[in-house]
Protein backbone atom coordinates (compact mmCIF):
# COMPACT_ATOMS: atom_id res chain seq x y z
CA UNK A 1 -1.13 9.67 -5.96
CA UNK A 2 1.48 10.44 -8.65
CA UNK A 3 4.39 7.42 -9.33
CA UNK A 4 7.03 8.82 -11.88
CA UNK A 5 7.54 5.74 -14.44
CA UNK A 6 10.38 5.22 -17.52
CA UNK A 7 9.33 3.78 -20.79
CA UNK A 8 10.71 0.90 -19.79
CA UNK A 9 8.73 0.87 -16.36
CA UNK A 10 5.44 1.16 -18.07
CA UNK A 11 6.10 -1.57 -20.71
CA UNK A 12 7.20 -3.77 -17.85
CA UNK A 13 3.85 -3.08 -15.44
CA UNK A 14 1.84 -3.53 -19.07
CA UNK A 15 3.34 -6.89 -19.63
CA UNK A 16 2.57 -8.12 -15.82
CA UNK A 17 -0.91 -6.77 -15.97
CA UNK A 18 -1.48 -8.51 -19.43
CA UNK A 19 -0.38 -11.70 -18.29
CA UNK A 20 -2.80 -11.81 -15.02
CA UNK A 21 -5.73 -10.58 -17.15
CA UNK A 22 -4.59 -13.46 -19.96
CA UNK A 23 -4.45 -15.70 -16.38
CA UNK A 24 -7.51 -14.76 -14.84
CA UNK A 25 -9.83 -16.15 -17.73
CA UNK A 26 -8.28 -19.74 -17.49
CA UNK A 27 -8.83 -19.21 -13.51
CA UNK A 28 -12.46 -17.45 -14.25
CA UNK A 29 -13.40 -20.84 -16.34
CA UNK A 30 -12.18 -23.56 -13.66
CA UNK A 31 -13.84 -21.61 -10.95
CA UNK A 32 -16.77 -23.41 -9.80
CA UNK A 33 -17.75 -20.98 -6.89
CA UNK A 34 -19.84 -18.12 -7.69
CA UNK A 35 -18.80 -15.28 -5.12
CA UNK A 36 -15.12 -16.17 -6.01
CA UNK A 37 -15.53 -16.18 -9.74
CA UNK A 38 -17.54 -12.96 -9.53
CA UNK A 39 -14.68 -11.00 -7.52
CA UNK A 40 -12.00 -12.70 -10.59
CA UNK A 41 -14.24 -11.21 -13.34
CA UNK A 42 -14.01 -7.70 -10.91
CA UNK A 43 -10.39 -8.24 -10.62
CA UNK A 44 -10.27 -9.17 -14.37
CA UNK A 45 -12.16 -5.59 -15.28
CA UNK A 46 -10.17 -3.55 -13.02
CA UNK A 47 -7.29 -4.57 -14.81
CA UNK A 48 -8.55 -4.33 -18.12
CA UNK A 49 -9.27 -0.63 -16.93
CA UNK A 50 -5.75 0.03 -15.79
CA UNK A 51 -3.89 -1.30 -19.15
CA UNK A 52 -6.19 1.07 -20.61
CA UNK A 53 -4.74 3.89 -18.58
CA UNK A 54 -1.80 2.93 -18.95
CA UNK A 55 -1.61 2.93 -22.88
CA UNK A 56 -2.53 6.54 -22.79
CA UNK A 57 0.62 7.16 -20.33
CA UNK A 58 2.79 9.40 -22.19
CA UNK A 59 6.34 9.26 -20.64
């Protein structure tokens, strides 16, 4: 899948996915149920993948 993105667009999706990965730790820490915190620390790493891919977006 290709999505055409601005400058502006990336920055924007960079800050959202920043803030849930900054969110997910405080949720990761209060989460008393295994299975649950164990698909937040997936979530968590998929994310941390995706800023990664999208730093090296060169619009």
């Amino acid at each position: 899948m290709v999505i055409e993105l601005n400058q502006e667009e990336v920055d924007l999706l960079k800050a959202m996915v920043e803030a849930r990965v900054r969110g997910l730790g405080h949720e990761i820490h209060h989460t008393h149920a295994r299975d649950f915190r164990d698909s937040l620390e997936r979530m968590r790493e998929d994310l941390i993948q995706l800023l990664e891919r999208l730093s090296q977006v060169a619009v």
